[in-house]
Protein backbone atom coordinates (compact mmCIF):
# COMPACT_ATOMS: atom_id res chain seq x y z
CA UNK A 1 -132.04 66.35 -159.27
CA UNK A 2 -133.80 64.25 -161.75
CA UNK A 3 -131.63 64.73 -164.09
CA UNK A 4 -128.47 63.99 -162.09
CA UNK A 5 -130.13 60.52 -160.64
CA UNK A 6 -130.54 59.46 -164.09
CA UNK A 7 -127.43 60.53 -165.49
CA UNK A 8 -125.75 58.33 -162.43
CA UNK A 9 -127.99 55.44 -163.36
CA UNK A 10 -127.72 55.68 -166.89
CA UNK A 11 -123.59 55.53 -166.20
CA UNK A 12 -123.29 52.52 -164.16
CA UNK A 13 -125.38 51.14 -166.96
CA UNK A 14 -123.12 52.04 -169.86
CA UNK A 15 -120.44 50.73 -167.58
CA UNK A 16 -121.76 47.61 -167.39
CA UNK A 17 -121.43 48.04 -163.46
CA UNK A 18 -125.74 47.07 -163.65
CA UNK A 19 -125.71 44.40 -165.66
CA UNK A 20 -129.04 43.74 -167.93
CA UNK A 21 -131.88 42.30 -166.21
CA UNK A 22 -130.57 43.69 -162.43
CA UNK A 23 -133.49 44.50 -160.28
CA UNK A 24 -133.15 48.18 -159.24
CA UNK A 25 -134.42 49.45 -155.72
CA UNK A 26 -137.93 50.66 -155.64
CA UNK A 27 -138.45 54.30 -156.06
CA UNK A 28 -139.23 54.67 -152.28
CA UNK A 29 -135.91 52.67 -151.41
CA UNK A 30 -133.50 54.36 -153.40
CA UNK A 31 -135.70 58.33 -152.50
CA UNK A 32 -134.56 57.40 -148.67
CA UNK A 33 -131.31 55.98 -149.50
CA UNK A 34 -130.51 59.65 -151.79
CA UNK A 35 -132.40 61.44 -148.99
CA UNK A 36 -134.84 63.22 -152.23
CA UNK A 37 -138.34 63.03 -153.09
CA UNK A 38 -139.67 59.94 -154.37
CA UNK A 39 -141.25 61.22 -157.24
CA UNK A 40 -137.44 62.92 -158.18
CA UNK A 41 -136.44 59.08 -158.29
CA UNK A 42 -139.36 57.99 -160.50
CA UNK A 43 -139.05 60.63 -162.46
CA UNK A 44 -135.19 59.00 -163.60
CA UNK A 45 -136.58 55.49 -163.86
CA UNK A 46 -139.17 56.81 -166.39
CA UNK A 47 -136.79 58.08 -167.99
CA UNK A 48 -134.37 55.73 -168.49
CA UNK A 49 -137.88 53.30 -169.44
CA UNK A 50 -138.64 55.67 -172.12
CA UNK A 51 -134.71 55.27 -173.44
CA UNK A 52 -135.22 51.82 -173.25
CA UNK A 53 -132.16 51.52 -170.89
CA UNK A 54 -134.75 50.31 -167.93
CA UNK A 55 -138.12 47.60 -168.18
CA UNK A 56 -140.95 46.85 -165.64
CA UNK A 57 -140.97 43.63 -164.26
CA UNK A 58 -144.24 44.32 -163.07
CA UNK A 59 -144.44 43.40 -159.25
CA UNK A 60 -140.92 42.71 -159.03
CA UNK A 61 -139.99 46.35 -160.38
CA UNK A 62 -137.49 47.62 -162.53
CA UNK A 63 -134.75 46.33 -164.16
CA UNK A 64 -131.68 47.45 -166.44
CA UNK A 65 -132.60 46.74 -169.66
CA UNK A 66 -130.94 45.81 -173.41
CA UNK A 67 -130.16 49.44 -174.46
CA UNK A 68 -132.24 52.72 -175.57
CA UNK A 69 -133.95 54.01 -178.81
CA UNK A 70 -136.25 56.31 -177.73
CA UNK A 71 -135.53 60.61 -178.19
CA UNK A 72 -138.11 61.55 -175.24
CA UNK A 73 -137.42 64.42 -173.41
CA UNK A 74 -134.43 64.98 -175.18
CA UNK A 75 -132.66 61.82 -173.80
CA UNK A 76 -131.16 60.83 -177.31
CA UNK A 77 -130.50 56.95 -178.08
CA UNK A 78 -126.86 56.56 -179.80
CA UNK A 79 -128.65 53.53 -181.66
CA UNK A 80 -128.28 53.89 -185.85
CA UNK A 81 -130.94 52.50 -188.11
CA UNK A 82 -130.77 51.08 -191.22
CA UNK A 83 -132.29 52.67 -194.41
CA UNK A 84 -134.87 50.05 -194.58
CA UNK A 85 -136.02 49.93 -190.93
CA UNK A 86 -136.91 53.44 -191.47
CA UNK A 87 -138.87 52.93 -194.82
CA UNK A 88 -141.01 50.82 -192.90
């Protein structure tokens, strides 16, 4: 389920249907909204943190962010490097 939640998110995002720097609903808002676990939802936003593709706004919560670079969990960015970014 996890999986699928972020696979939605991460969608609308490459869409452009959420827009960088839209506020997502809190874990608990969007758990009761997809009748699932709250930690199920959290466990997408971390996710999609980790790809870079969502940042905390601390208080405020979490919001779409500028794209992903990050190969956690086998969430692969589609971001290329240059030769000399990766001498570094």
């Amino acid at each position: 389920m996890t999986r699928q939640i972020r696979e939605q998110l991460d969608a609308l995002i490459e869409a452009g249907t959420l827009a960088v720097g839209t506020l997502l609903p809190s874990e608990r808002e969007l758990a009761n909204t997809l009748k699932v676990a709250r930690n199920v939802v959290r466990g997408a936003y971390e996710q999609l943190m980790d790809a870079g593709k969502l940042r905390s706004e601390g208080r405020r919560g979490r919001s779409v962010g500028r794209g992903g670079t990050s190969t956690k969990k086998g969430y692969k960015s589609t971001k290329k490097t240059s030769k000399k970014s990766r001498k570094k």
